[in-house]
Structure formats: C-alpha cells, structure tokens
N, C-alpha and C. Protein backbone atom coordinates (compact mmCIF):
# COMPACT_ATOMS: atom_id res chain seq x y z
N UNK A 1 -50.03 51.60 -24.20
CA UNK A 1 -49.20 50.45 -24.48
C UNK A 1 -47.78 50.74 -24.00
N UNK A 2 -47.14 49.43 -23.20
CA UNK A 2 -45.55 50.09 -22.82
C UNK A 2 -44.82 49.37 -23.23
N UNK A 3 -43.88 49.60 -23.89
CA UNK A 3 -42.42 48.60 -24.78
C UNK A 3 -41.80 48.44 -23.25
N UNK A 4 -41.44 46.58 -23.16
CA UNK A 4 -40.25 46.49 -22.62
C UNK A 4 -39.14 45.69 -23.65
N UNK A 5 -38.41 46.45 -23.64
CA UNK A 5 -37.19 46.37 -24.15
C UNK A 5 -36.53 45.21 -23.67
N UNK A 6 -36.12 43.44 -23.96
CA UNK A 6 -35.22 43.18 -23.38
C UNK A 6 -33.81 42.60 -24.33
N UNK A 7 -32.77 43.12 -22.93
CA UNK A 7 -31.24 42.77 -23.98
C UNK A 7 -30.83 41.99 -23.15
N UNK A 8 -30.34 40.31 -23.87
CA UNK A 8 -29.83 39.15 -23.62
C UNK A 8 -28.70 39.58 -22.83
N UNK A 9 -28.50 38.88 -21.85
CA UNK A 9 -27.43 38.79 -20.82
C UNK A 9 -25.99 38.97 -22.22
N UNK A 10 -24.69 39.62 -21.66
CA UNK A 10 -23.62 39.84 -22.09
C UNK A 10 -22.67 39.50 -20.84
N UNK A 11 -21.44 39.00 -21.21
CA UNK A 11 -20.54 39.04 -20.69
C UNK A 11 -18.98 40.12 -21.22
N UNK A 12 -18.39 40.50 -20.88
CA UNK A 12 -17.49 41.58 -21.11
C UNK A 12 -15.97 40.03 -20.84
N UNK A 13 -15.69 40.00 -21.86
CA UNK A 13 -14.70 39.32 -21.87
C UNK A 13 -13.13 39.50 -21.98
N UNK A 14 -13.16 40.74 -22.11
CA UNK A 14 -12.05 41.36 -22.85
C UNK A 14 -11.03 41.06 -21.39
N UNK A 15 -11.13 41.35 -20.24
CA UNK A 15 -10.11 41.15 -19.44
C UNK A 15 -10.21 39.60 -18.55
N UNK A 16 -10.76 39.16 -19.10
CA UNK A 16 -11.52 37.57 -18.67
C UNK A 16 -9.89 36.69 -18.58
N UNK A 17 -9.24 36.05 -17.92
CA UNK A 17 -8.75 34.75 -17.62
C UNK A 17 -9.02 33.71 -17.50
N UNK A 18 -9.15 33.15 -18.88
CA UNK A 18 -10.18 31.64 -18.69
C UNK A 18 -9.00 30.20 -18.14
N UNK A 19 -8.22 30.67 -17.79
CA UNK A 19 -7.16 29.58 -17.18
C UNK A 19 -6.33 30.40 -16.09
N UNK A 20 -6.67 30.38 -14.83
CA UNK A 20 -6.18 31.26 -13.62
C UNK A 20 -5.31 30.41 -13.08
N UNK A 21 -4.69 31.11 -12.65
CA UNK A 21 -3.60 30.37 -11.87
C UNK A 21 -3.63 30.71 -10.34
N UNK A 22 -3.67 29.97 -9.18
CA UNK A 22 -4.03 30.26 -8.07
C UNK A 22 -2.75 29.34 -7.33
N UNK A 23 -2.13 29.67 -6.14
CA UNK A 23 -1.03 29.72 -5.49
C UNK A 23 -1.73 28.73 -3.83
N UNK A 24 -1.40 27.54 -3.30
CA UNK A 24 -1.85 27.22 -2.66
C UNK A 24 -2.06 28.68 -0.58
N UNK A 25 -2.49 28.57 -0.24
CA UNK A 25 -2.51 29.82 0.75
C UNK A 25 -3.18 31.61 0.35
N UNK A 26 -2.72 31.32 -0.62
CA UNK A 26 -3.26 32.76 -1.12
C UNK A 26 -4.72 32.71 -2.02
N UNK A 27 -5.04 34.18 -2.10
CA UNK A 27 -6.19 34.30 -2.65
C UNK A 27 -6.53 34.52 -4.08
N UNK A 28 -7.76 34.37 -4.91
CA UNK A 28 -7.37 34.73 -5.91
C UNK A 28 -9.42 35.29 -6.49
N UNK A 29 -9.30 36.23 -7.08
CA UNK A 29 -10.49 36.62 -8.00
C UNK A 29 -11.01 36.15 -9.45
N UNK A 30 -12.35 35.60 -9.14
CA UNK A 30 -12.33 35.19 -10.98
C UNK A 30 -13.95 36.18 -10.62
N UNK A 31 -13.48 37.17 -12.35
CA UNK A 31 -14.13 37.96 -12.56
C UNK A 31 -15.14 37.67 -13.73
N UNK A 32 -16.61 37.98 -14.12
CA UNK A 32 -17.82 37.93 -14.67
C UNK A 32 -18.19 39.27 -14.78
N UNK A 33 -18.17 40.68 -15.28
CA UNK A 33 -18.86 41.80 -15.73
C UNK A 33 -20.06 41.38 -16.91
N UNK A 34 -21.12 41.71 -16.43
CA UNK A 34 -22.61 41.09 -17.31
C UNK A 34 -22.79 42.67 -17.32
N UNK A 35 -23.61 42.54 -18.52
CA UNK A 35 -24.95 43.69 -18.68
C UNK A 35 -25.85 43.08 -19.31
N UNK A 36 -26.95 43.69 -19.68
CA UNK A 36 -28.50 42.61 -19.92
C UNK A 36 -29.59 43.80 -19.06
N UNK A 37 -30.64 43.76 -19.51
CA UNK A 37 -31.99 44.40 -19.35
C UNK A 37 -32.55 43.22 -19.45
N UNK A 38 -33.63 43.42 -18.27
CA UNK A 38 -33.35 43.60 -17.12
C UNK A 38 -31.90 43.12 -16.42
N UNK A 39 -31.53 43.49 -15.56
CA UNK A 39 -29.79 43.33 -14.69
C UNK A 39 -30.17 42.09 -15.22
N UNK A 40 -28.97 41.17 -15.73
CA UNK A 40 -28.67 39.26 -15.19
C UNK A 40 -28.72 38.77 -13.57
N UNK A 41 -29.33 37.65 -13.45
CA UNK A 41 -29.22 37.14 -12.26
C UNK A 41 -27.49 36.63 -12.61
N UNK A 42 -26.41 36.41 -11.69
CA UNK A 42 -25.52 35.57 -11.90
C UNK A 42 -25.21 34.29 -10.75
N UNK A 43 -25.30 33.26 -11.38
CA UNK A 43 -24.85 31.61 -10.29
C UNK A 43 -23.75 31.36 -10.68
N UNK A 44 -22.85 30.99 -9.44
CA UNK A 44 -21.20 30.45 -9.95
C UNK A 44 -21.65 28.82 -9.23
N UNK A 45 -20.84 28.35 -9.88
CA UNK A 45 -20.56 26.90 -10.13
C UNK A 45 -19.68 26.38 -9.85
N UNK A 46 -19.13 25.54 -9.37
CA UNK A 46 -17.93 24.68 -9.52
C UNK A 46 -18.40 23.26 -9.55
N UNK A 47 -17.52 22.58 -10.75
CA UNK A 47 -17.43 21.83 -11.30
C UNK A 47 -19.23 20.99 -11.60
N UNK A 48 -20.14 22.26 -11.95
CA UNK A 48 -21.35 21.86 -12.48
C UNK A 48 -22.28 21.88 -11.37
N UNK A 49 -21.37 22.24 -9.86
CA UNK A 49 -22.59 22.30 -8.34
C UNK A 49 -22.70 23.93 -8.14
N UNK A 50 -23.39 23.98 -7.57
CA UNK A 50 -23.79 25.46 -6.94
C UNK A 50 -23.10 25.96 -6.32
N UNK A 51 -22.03 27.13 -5.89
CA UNK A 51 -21.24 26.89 -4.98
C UNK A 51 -21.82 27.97 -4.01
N UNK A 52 -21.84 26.85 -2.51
CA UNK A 52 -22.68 27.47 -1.38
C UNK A 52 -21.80 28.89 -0.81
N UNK A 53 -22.84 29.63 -0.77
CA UNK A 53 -22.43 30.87 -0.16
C UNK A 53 -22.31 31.05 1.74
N UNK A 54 -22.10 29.85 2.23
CA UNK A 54 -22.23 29.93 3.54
C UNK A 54 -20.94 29.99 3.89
N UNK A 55 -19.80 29.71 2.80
CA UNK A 55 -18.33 28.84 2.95
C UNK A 55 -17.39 30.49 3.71
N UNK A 56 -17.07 30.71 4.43
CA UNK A 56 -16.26 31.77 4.81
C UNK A 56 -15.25 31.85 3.92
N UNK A 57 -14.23 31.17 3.27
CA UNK A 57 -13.30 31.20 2.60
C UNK A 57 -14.08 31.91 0.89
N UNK A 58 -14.88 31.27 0.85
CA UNK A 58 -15.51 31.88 -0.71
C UNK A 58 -16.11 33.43 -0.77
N UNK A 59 -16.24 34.69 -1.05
CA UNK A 59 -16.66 35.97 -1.27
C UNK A 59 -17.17 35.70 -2.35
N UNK A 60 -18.37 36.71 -2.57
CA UNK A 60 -19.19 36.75 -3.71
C UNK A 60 -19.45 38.59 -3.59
N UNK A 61 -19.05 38.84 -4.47
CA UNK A 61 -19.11 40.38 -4.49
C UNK A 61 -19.38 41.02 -5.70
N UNK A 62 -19.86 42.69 -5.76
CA UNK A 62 -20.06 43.33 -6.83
C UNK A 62 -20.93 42.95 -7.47
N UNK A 63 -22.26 42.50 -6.85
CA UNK A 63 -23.30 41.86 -7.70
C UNK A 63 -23.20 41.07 -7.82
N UNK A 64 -22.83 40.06 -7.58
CA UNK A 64 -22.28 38.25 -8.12
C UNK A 64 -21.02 37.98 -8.87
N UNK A 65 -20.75 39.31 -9.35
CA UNK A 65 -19.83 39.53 -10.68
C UNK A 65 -18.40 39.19 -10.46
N UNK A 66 -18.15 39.31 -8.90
CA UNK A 66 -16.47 38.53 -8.57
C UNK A 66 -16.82 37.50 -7.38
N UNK A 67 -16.15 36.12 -7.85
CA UNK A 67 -15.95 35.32 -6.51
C UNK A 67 -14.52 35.32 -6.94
N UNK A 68 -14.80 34.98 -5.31
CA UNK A 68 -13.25 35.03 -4.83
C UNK A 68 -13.03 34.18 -3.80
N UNK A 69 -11.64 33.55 -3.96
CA UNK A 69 -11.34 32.33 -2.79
C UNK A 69 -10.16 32.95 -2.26
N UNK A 70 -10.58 32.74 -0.55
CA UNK A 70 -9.65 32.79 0.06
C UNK A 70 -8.69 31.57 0.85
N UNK A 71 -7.44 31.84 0.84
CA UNK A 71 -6.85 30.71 1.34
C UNK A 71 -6.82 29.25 0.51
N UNK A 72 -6.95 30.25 -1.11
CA UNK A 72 -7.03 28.85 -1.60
C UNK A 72 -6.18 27.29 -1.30
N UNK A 73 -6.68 26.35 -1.22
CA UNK A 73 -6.15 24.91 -1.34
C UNK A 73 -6.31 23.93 -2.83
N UNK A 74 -5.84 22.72 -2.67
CA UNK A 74 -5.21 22.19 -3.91
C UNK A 74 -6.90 21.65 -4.17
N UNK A 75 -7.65 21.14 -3.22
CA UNK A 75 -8.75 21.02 -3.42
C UNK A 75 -10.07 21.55 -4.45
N UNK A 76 -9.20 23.26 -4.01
CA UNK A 76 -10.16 24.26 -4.84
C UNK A 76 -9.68 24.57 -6.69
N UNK A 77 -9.17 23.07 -6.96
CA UNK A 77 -8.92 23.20 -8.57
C UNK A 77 -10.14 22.61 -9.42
N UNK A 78 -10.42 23.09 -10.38
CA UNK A 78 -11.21 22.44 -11.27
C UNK A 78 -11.81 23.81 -12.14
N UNK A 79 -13.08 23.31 -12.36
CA UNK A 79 -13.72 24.26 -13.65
C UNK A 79 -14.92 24.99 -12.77
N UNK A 80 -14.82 26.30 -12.47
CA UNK A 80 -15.73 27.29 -12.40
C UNK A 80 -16.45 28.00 -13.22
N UNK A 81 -17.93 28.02 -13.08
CA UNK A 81 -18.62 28.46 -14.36
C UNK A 81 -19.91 29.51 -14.05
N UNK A 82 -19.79 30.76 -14.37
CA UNK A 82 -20.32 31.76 -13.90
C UNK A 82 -21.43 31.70 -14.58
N UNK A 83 -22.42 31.33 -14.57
CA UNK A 83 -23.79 31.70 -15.21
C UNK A 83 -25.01 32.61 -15.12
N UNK A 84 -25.32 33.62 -16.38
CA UNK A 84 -25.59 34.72 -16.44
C UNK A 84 -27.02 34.69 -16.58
N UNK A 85 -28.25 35.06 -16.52
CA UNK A 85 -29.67 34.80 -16.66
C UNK A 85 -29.97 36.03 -16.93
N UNK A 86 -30.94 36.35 -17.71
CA UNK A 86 -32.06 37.11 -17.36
C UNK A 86 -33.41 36.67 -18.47
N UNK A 87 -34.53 37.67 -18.78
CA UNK A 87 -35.37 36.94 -19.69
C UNK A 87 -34.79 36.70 -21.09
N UNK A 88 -34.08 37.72 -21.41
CA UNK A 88 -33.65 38.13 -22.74
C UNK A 88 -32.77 36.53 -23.34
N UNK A 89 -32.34 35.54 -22.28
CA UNK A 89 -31.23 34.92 -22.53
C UNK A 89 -31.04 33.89 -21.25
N UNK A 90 -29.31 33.31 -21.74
CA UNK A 90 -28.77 32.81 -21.26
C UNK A 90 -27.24 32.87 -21.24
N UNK A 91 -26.38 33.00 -20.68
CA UNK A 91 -24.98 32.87 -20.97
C UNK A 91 -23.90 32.73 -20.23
N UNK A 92 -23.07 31.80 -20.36
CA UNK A 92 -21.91 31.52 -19.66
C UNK A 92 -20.53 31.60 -20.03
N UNK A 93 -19.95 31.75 -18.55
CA UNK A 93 -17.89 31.63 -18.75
C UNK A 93 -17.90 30.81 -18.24
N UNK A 94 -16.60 29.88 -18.78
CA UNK A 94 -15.98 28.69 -18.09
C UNK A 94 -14.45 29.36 -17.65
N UNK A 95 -14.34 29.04 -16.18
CA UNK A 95 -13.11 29.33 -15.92
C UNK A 95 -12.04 28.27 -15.19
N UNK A 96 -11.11 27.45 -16.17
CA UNK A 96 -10.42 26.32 -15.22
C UNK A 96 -9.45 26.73 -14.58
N UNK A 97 -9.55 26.81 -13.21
CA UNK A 97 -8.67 27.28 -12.18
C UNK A 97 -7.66 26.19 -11.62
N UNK A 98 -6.36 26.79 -12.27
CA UNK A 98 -5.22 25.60 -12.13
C UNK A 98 -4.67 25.73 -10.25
N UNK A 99 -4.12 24.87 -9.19
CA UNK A 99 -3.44 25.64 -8.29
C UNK A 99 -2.44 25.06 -8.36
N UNK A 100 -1.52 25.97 -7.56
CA UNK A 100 0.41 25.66 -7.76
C UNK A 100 0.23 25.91 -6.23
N UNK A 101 1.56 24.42 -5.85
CA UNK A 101 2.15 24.26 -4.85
C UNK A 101 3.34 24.49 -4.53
N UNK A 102 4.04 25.47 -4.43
CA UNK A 102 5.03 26.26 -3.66
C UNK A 102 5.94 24.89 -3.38
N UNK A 103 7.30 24.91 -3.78
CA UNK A 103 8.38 23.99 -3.17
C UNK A 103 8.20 24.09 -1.26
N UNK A 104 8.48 23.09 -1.33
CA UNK A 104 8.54 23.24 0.35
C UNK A 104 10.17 22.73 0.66
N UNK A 105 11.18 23.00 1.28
CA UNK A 105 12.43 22.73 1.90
C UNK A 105 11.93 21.69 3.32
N UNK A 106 12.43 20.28 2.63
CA UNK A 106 12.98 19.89 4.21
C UNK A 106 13.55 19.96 5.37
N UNK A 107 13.21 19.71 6.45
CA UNK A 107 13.68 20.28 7.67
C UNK A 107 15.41 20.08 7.72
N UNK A 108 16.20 20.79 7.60
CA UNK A 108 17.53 20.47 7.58
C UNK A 108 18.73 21.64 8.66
N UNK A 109 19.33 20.96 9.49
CA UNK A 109 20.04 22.14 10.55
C UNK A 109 21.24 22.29 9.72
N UNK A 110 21.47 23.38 10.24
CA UNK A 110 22.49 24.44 9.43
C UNK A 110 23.84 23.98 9.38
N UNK A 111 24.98 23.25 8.76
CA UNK A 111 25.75 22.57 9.40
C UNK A 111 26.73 23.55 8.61
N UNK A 112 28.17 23.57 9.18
CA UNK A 112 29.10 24.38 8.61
C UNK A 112 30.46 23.19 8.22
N UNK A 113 30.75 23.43 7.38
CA UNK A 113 31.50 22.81 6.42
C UNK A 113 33.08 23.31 6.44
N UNK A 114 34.20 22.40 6.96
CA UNK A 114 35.62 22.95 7.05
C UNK A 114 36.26 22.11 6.15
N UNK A 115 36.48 22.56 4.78
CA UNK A 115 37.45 21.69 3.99
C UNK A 115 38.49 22.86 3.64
N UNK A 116 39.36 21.94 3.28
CA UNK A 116 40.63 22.47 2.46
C UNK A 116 40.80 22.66 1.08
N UNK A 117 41.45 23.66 0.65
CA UNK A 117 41.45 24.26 -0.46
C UNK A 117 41.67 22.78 -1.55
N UNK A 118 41.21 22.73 -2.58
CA UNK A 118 40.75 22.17 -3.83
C UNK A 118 40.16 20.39 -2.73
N UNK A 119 39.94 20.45 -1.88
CA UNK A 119 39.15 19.45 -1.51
C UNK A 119 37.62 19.62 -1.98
N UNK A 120 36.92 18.12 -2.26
CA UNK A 120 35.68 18.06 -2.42
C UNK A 120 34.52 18.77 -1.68
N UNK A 121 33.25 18.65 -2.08
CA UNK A 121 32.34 19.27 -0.55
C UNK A 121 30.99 19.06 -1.60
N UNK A 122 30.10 18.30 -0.90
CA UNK A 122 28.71 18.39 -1.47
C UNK A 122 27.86 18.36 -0.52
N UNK A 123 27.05 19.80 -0.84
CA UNK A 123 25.94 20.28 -0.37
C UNK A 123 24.75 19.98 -0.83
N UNK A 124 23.58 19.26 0.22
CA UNK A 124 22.31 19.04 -0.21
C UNK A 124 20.97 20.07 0.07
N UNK A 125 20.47 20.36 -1.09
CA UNK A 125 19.11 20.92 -1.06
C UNK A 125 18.02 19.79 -1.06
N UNK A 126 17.51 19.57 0.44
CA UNK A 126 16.38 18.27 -0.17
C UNK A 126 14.97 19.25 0.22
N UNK A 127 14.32 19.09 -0.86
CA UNK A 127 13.04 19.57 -1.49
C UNK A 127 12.02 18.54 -1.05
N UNK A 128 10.77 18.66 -0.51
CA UNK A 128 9.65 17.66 -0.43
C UNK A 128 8.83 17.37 -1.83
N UNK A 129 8.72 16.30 -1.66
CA UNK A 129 7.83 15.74 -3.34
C UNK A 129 6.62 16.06 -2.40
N UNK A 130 5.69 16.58 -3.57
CA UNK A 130 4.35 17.53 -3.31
C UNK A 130 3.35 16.50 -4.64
N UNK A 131 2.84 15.46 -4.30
CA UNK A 131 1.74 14.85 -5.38
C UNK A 131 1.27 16.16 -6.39
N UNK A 132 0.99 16.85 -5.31
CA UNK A 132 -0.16 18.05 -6.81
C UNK A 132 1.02 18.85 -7.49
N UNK A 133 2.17 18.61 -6.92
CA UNK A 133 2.65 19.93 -7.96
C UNK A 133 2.71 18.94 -9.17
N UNK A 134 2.39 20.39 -9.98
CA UNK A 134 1.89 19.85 -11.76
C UNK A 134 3.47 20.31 -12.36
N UNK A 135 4.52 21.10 -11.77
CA UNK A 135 5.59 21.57 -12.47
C UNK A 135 6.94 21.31 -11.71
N UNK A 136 8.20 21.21 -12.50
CA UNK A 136 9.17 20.71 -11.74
C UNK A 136 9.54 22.23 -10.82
N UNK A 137 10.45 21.14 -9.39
CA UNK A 137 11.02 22.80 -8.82
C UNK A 137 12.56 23.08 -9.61
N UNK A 138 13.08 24.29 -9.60
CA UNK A 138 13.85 24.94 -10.22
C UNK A 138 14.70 24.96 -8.86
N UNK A 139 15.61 25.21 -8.78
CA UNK A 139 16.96 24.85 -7.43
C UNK A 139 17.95 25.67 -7.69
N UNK A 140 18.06 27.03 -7.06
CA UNK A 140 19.08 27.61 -7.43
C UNK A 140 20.08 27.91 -6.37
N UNK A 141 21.38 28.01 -6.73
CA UNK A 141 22.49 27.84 -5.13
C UNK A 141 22.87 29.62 -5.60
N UNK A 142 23.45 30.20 -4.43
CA UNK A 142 23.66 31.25 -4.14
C UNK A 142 25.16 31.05 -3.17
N UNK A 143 25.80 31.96 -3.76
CA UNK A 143 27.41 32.21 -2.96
C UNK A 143 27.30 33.57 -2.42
N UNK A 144 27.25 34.07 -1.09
CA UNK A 144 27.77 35.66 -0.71
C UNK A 144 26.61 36.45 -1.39
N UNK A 145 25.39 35.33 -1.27
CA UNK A 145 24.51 36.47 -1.73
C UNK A 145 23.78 36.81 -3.32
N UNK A 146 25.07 36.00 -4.32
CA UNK A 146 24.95 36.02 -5.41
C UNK A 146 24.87 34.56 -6.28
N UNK A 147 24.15 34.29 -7.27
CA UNK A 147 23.62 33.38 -7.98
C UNK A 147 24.58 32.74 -8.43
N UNK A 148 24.86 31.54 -8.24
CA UNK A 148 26.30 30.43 -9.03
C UNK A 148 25.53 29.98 -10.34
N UNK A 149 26.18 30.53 -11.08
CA UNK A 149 25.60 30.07 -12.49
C UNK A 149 26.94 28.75 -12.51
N UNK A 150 26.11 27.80 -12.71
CA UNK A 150 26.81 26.28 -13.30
C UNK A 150 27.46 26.31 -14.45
N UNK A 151 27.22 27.11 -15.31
CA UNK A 151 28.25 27.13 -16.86
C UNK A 151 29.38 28.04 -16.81
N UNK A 152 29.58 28.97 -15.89
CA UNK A 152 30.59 29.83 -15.98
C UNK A 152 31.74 29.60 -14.78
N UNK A 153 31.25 28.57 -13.96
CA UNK A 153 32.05 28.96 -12.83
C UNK A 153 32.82 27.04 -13.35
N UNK A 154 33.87 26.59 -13.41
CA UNK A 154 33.83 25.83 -13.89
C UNK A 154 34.64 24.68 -13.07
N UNK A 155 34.58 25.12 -11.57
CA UNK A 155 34.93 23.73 -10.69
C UNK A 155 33.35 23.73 -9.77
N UNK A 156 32.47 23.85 -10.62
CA UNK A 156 31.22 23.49 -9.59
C UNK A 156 30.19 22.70 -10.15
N UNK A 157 29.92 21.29 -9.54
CA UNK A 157 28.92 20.97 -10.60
C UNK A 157 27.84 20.53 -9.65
N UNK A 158 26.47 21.23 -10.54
CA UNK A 158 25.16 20.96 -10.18
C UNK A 158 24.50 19.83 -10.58
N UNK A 159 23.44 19.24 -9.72
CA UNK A 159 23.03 18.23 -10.34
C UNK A 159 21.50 17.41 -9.50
C-alpha cells in the first residue's frame, strides 16, 4: 500500500504587494511563491482572461511564480490574478496594478529674460494634461541650482 500525501496549494504572502504601482515605460514584477504537494500548477490572469504567453513584453518566470511586464503602458492597468492548482486545492492572489504617468513638459525654447532690478518677470512651466494621470503634478522652480521655497523668499510668488 503507498500513502500519497497531498498539501493544498499555499501562497507565501508575507512580501506580496497587493496594490503595485507601475511607472508608464518601465518594468515591473508581480510575485506568487506557492508550495503544495504535488508542485501547484500556476495561471496568471488579467482582468479574469488568461494572459497569453506569446506577448514579448510579458515574462513568466521561476516556475510561473513571477510575471513580469515590460515596457509597461497605461493599458496594462487593472486586476491581475495568479491562480494556484494542484489536487490538494485551490488558491488565489489578487493583484491591482495601478500605472503612473510621468509629467511630461511642453515643448518650450529657452528664452532669456533682461529686466531691471525690482521690475516684474513671469516665468511659465507648461506641463501636458495626461487623461490617465490619477495624481496632481507637483512644480518645483529652482534658482542656481537650488530649490525656491515660496514661503521664505518673500518677493516671489508661485502659482
């Protein structure tokens, strides 16, 4: 007579990121460590489809256990869901992968500015509106290299 032993698929969660943050251009890893007797089969998912392994930009590595996107785009947001099999079981991670769009600077030529002492002068930063960005951009001016803080310097106003 031979015992097989089986132990329900596990996931190791402890270093798990269930809300990733991914950077439009760059790459990013969402990680799944399983154990289970027999090994777990593992299927990744996005947004409830299969996600095809033919895609050059997508890696599937370490056993199934890391995909990874390369060159991510704004496209590649939603809910990824790693699913773990074996006989013993069933079990899944949900991972919602947020992406951030980088300010972009409008095309603007370098113009040099001749005023006279306590004369006016306003300088424009124009920023492109980006639909997907989910967060405001932050705008910071720099003098000689160094950061103009708006509350201390007190003939400069930002806006």
């Amino acid at each position: 007579m031979i015992l097989k032993v089986l132990v329900p698929p596990s996931i190791d969660t402890s270093n798990i990121i269930g809300n990733p943050l991914a950077i439009v251009g760059k790459s990013i890893y969402l990680e799944c460590p399983v154990s289970g007797i027999p090994h777990p089969t593992i299927t990744w998912y996005k947004n409830n489809i299969p996600i095809p392994t033919d895609n050059d930009r997508f890696a599937i590595e370490q056993n199934n256990q890391t995909f990874g996107i390369k060159e991510v785009k704004v496209s590649d947001q939603g809910q990824f869901i790693c699913v773990v099999k074996n006989k013993g079981g069933q079990m899944e991670q949900n991972f919602n992968l947020e992406v951030l769009v980088p300010p972009e600077l409008e095309t603007v030529h370098s113009q040099k500015h001749i005023k006279r002492e306590k004369d006016s002068i306003t300088l424009v930063c124009p920023v492109k509106y980006d639909k997907y960005s989910t967060t405001a951009t932050e705008i910071l001016w720099y003098k000689d290299g160094r950061p103009i803080d708006r509350f201390t310097v007190s003939n400069i106003k930002v806006s």
